[in-house]
C-alpha atoms as a PDB file:
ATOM      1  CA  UNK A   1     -17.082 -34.960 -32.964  1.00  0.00           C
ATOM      2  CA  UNK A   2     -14.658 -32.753 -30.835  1.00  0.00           C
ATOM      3  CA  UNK A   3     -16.839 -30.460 -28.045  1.00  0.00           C
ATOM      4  CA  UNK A   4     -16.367 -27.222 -28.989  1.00  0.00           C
ATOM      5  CA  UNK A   5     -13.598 -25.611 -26.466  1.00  0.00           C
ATOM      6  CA  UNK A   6     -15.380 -22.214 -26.319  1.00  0.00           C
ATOM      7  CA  UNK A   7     -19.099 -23.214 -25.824  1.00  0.00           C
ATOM      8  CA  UNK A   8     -18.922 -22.023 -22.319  1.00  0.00           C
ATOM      9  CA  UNK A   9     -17.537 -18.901 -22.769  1.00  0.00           C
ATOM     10  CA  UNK A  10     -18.645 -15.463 -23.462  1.00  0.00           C
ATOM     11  CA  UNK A  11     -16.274 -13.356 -26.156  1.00  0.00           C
ATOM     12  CA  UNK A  12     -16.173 -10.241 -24.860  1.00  0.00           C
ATOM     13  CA  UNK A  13     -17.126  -7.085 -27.333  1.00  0.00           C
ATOM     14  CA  UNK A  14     -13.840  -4.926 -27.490  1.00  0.00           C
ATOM     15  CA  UNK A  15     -15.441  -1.213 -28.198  1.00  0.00           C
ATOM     16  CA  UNK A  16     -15.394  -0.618 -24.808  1.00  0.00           C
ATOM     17  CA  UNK A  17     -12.847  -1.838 -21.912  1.00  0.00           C
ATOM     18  CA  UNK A  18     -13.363  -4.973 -20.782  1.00  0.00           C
ATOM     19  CA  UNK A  19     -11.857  -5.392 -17.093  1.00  0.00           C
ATOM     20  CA  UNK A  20     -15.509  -4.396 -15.518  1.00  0.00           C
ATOM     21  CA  UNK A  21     -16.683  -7.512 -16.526  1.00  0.00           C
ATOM     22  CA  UNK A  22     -14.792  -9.865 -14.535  1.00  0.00           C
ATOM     23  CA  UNK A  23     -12.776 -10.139 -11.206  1.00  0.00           C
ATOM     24  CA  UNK A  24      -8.699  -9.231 -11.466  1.00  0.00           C
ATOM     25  CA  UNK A  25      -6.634  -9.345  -8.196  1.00  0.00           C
ATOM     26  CA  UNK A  26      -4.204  -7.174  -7.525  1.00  0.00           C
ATOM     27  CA  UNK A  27      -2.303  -5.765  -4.307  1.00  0.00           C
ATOM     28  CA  UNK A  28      -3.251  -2.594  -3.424  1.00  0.00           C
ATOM     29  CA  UNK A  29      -1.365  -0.214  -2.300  1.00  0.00           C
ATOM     30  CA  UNK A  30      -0.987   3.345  -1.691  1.00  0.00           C
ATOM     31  CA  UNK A  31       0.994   6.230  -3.538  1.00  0.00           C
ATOM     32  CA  UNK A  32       2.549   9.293  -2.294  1.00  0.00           C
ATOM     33  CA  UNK A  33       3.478  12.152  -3.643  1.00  0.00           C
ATOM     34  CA  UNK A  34       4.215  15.825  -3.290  1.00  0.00           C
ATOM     35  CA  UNK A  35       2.270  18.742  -4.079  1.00  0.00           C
ATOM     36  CA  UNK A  36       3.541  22.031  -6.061  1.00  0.00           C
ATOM     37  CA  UNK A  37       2.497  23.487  -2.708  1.00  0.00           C
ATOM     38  CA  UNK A  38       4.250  21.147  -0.558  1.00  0.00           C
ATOM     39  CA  UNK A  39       1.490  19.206   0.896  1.00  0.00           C
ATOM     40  CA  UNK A  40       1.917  15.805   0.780  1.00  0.00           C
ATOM     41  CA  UNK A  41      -1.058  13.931  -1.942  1.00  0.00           C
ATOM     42  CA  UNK A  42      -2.069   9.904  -0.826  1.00  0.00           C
ATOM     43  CA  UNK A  43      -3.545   8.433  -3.885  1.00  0.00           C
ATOM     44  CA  UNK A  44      -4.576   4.190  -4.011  1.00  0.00           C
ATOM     45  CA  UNK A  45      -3.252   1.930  -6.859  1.00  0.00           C
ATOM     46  CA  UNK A  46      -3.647  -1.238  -8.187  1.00  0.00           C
ATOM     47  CA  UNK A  47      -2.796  -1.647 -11.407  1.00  0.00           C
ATOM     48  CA  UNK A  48       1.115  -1.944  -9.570  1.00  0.00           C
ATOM     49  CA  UNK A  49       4.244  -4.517 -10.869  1.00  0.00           C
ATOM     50  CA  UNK A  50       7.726  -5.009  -9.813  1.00  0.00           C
ATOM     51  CA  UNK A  51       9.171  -4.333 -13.270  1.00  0.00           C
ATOM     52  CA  UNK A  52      11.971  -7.414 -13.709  1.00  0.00           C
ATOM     53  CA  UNK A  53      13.744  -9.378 -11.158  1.00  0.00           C
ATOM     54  CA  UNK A  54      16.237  -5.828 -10.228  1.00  0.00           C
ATOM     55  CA  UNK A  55      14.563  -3.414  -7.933  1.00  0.00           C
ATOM     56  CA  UNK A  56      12.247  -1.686 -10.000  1.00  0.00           C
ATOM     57  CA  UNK A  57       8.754  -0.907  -9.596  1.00  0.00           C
ATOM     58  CA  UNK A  58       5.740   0.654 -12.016  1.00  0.00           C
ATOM     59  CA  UNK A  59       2.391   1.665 -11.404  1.00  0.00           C
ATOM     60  CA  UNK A  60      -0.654   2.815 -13.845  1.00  0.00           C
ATOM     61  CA  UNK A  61      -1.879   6.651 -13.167  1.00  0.00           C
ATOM     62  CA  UNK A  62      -3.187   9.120 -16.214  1.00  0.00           C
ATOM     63  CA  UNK A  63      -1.780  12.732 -16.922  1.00  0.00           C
ATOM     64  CA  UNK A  64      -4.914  14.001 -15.692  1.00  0.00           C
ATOM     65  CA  UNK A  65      -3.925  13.114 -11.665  1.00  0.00           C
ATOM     66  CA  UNK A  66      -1.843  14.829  -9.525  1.00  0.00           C
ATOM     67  CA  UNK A  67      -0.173  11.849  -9.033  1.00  0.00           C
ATOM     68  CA  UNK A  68       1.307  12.117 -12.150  1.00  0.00           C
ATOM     69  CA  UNK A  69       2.384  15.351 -12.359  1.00  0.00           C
ATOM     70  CA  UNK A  70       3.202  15.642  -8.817  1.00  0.00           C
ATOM     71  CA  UNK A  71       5.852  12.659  -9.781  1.00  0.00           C
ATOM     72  CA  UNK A  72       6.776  14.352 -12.732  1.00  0.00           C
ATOM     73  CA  UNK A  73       7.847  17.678 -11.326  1.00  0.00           C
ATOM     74  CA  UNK A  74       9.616  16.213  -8.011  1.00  0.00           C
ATOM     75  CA  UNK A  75      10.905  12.935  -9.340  1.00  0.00           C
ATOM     76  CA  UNK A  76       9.986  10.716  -5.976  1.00  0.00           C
ATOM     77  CA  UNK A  77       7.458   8.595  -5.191  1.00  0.00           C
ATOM     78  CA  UNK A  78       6.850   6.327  -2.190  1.00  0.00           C
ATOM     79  CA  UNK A  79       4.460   3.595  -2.104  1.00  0.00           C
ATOM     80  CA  UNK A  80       3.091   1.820   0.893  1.00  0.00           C
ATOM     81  CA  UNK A  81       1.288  -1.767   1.033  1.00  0.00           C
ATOM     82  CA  UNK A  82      -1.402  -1.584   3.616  1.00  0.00           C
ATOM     83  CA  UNK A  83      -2.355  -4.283   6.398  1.00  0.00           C
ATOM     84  CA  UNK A  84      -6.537  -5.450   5.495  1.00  0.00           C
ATOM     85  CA  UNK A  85      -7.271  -3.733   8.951  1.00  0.00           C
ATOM     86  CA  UNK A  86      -6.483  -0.260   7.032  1.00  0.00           C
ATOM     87  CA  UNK A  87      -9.235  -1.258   3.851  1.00  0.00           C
ATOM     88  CA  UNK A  88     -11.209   2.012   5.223  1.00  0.00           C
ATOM     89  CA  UNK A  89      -8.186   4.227   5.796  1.00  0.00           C
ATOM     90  CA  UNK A  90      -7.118   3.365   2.313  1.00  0.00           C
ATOM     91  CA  UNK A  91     -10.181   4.285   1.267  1.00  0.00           C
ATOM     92  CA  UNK A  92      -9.542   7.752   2.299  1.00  0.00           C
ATOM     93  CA  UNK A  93      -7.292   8.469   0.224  1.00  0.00           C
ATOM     94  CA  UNK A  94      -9.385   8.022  -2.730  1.00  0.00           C
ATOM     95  CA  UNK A  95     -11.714  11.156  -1.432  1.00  0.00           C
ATOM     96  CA  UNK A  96     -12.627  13.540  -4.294  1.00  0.00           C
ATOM     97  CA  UNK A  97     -10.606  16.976  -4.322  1.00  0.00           C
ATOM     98  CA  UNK A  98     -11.995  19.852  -2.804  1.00  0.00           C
ATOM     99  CA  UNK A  99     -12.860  22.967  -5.220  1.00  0.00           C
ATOM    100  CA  UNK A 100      -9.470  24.575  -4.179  1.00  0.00           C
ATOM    101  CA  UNK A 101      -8.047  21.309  -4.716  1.00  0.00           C
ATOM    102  CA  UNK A 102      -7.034  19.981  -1.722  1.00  0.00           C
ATOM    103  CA  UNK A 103      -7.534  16.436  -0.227  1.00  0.00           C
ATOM    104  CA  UNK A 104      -8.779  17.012   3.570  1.00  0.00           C
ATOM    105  CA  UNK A 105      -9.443  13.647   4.261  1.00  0.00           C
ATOM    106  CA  UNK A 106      -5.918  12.948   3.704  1.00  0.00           C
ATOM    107  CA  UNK A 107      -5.277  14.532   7.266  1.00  0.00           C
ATOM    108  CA  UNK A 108      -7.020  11.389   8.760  1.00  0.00           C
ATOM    109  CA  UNK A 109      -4.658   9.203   7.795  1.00  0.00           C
ATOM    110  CA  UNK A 110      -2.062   8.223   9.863  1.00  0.00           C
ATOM    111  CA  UNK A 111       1.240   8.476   8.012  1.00  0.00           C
ATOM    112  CA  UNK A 112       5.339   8.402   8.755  1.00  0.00           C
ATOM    113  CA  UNK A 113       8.066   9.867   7.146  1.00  0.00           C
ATOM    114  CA  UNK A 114      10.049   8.519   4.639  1.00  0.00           C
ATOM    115  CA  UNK A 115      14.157   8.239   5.700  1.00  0.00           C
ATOM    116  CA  UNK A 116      15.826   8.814   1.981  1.00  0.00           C
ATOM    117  CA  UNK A 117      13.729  10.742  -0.094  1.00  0.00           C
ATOM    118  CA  UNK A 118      10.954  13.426   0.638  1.00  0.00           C
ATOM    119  CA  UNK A 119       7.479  11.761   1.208  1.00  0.00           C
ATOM    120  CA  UNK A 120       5.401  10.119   3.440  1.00  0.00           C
ATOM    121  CA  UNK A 121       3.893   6.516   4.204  1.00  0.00           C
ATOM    122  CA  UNK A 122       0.297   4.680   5.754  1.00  0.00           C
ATOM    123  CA  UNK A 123       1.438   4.130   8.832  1.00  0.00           C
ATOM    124  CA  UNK A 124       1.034   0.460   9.943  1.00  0.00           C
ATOM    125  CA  UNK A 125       1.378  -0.425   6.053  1.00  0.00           C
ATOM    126  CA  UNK A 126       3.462  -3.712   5.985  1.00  0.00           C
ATOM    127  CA  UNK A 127       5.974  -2.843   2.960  1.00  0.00           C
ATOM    128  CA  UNK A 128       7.436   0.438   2.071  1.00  0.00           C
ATOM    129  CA  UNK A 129       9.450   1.762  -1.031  1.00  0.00           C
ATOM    130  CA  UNK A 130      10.777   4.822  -1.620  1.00  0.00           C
ATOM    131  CA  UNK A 131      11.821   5.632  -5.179  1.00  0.00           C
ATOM    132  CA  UNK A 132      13.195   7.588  -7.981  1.00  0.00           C
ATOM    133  CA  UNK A 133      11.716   8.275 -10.912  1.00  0.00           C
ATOM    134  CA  UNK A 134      13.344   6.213 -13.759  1.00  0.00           C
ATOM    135  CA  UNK A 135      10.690   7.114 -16.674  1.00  0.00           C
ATOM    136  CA  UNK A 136       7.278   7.889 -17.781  1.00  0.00           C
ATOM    137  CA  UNK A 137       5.606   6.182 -20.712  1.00  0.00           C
ATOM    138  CA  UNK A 138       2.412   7.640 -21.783  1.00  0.00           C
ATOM    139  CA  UNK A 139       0.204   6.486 -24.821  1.00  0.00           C
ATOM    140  CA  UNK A 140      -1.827   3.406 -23.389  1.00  0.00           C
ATOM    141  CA  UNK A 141      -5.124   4.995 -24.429  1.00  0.00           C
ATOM    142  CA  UNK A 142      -5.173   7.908 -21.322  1.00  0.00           C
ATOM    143  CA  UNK A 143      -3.155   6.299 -18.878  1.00  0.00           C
ATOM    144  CA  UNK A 144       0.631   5.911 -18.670  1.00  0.00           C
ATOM    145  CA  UNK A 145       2.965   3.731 -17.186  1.00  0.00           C
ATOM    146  CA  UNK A 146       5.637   5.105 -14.582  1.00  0.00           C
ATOM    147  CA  UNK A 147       8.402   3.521 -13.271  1.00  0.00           C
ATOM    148  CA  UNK A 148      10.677   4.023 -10.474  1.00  0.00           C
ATOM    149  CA  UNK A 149      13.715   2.767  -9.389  1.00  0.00           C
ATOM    150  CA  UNK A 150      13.690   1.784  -5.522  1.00  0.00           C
ATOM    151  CA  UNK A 151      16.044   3.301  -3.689  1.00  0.00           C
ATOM    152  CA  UNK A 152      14.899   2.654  -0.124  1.00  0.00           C
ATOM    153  CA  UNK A 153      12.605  -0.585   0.920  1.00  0.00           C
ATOM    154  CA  UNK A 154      11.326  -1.175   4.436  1.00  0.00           C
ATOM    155  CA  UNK A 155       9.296  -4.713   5.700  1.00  0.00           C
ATOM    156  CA  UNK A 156       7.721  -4.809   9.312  1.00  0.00           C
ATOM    157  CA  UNK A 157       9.507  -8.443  10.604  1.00  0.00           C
ATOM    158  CA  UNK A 158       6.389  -9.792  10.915  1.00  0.00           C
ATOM    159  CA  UNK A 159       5.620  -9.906   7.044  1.00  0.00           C
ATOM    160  CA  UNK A 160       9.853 -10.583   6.298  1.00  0.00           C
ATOM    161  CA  UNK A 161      10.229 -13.921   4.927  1.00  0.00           C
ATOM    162  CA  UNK A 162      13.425 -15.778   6.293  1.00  0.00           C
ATOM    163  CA  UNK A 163      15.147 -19.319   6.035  1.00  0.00           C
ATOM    164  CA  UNK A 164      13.545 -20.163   9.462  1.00  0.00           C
ATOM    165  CA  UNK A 165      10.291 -19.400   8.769  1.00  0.00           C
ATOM    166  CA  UNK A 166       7.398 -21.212   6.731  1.00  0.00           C
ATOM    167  CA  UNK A 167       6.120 -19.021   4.145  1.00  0.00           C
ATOM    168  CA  UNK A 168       2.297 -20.166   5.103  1.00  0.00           C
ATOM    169  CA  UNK A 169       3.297 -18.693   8.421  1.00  0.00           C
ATOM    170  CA  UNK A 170       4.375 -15.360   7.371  1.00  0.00           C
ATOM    171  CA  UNK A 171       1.051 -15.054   5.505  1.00  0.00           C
ATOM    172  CA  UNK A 172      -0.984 -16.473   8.551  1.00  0.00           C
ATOM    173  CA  UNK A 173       0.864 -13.585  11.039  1.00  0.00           C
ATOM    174  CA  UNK A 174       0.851 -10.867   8.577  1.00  0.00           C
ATOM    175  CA  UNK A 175      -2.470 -11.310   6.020  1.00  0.00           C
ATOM    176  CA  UNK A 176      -2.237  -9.734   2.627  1.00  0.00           C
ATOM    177  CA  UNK A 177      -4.776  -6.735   1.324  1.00  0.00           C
ATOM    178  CA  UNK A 178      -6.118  -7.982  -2.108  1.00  0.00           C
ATOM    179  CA  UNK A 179      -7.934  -5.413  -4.343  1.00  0.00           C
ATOM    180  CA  UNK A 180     -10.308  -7.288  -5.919  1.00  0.00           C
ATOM    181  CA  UNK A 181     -11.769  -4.571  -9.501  1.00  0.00           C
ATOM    182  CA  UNK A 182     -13.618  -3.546  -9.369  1.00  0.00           C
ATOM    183  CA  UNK A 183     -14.428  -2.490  -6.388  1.00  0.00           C
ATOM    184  CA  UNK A 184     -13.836  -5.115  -3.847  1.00  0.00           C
ATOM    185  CA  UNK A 185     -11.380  -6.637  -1.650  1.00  0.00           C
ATOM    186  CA  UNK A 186     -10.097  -9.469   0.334  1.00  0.00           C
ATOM    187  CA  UNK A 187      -7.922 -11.029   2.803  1.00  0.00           C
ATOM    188  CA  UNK A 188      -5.301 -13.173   2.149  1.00  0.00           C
ATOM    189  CA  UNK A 189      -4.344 -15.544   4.654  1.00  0.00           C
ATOM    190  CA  UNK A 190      -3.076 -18.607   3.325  1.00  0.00           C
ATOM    191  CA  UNK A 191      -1.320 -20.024   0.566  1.00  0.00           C
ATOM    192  CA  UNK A 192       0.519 -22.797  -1.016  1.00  0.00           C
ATOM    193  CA  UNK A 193       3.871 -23.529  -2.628  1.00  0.00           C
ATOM    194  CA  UNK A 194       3.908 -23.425  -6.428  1.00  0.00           C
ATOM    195  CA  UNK A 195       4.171 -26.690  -7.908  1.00  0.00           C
ATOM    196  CA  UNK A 196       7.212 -25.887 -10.305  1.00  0.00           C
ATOM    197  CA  UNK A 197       8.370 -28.203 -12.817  1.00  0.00           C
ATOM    198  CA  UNK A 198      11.777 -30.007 -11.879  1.00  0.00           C
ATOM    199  CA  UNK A 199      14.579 -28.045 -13.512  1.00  0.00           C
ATOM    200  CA  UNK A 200      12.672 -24.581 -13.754  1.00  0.00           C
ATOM    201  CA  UNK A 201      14.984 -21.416 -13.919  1.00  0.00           C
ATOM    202  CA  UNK A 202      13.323 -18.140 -13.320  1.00  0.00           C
END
């Protein structure tokens, strides 16, 4: 008699969301975006993708943020991959608004310009886009999915993966923020070659 695969599991009850109840990594990075009033908005993501193999990249945000209509009125977004050191700095930019709606805390962080589009970076981040909006798709319950088309992409050299370096050893010099949901985080600072099969094509 067979052991039964799933006696060591727990099916998960679908009438409510179910990504509290386990660990997910994801990067984390940070979003920016202008306001109607032309200040500039910081917001963190995770729920992030490259979309494809071309240079496209999509993040998750709802209607209900500035983010998102921030994006959809001004049609840029830039998004910046923070160093682990900047975990509380990051964390910033997730400050409630205000009552008049502004984000104060925002001021704190230490930010750049952007050199193609309109918008700002976390300075000290280790990978910067810029991009275009390429499309918003809205209907996955009350978040939406939008997309952007890079247009602009910046890597400190100390993160930049090259012929003459190791891989381990760009991770070892330049750790990776992981955004652990919910709600915690960690440092990435090794790894190991995939074991692909002989033959595999992307």
């Amino acid at each position: 008699m067979s052991q039964d695969p799933y006696g060591e599991m727990v099916s998960l009850e679908l009438d409510h969301p179910i990504w509290d109840r386990f660990f997910v990594p994801a990067p984390l990075t940070v979003i920016g975006s202008r306001e109607e009033n032309g200040d500039w908005d910081l917001a963190p993501k995770h729920m992030v993708t490259p979309l494809g193999w071309e240079n496209f990249f999509g993040f998750v945000c709802a209607p209900s943020h500035s983010t998102y209509t921030n994006i959809q009125r001004e049609e840029v977004f830039t998004v910046s991959f923070p160093h682990p050191d900047q975990v509380v700095m990051t964390s910033l930019t997730a400050a409630p608004r205000w009552e008049d709606g502004s984000k104060i805390e925002i001021a704190a962080v230490p930010t750049i310009p952007a050199r193609l589009i309109e918008g700002i970076f976390v300075r000290e981040s280790h990978l910067f886009l810029e991009c275009e909006l390429d499309r918003i798709i809205d209907g996955f319950g009350p978040n939406s999915l939008i997309a952007g088309k890079i247009v602009a992409a910046h890597v400190r050299e100390t993160a930049l993966r090259r012929d003459d370096r190791d891989d381990q050893e760009v991770v070892q010099a330049h750790p990776l923020l992981v955004y652990l949901s919910p709600g915690r985080f960690a440092t990435l600072t090794r790894s190991d070659a995939f074991p692909f099969p002989e033959g595999f094509r992307r």
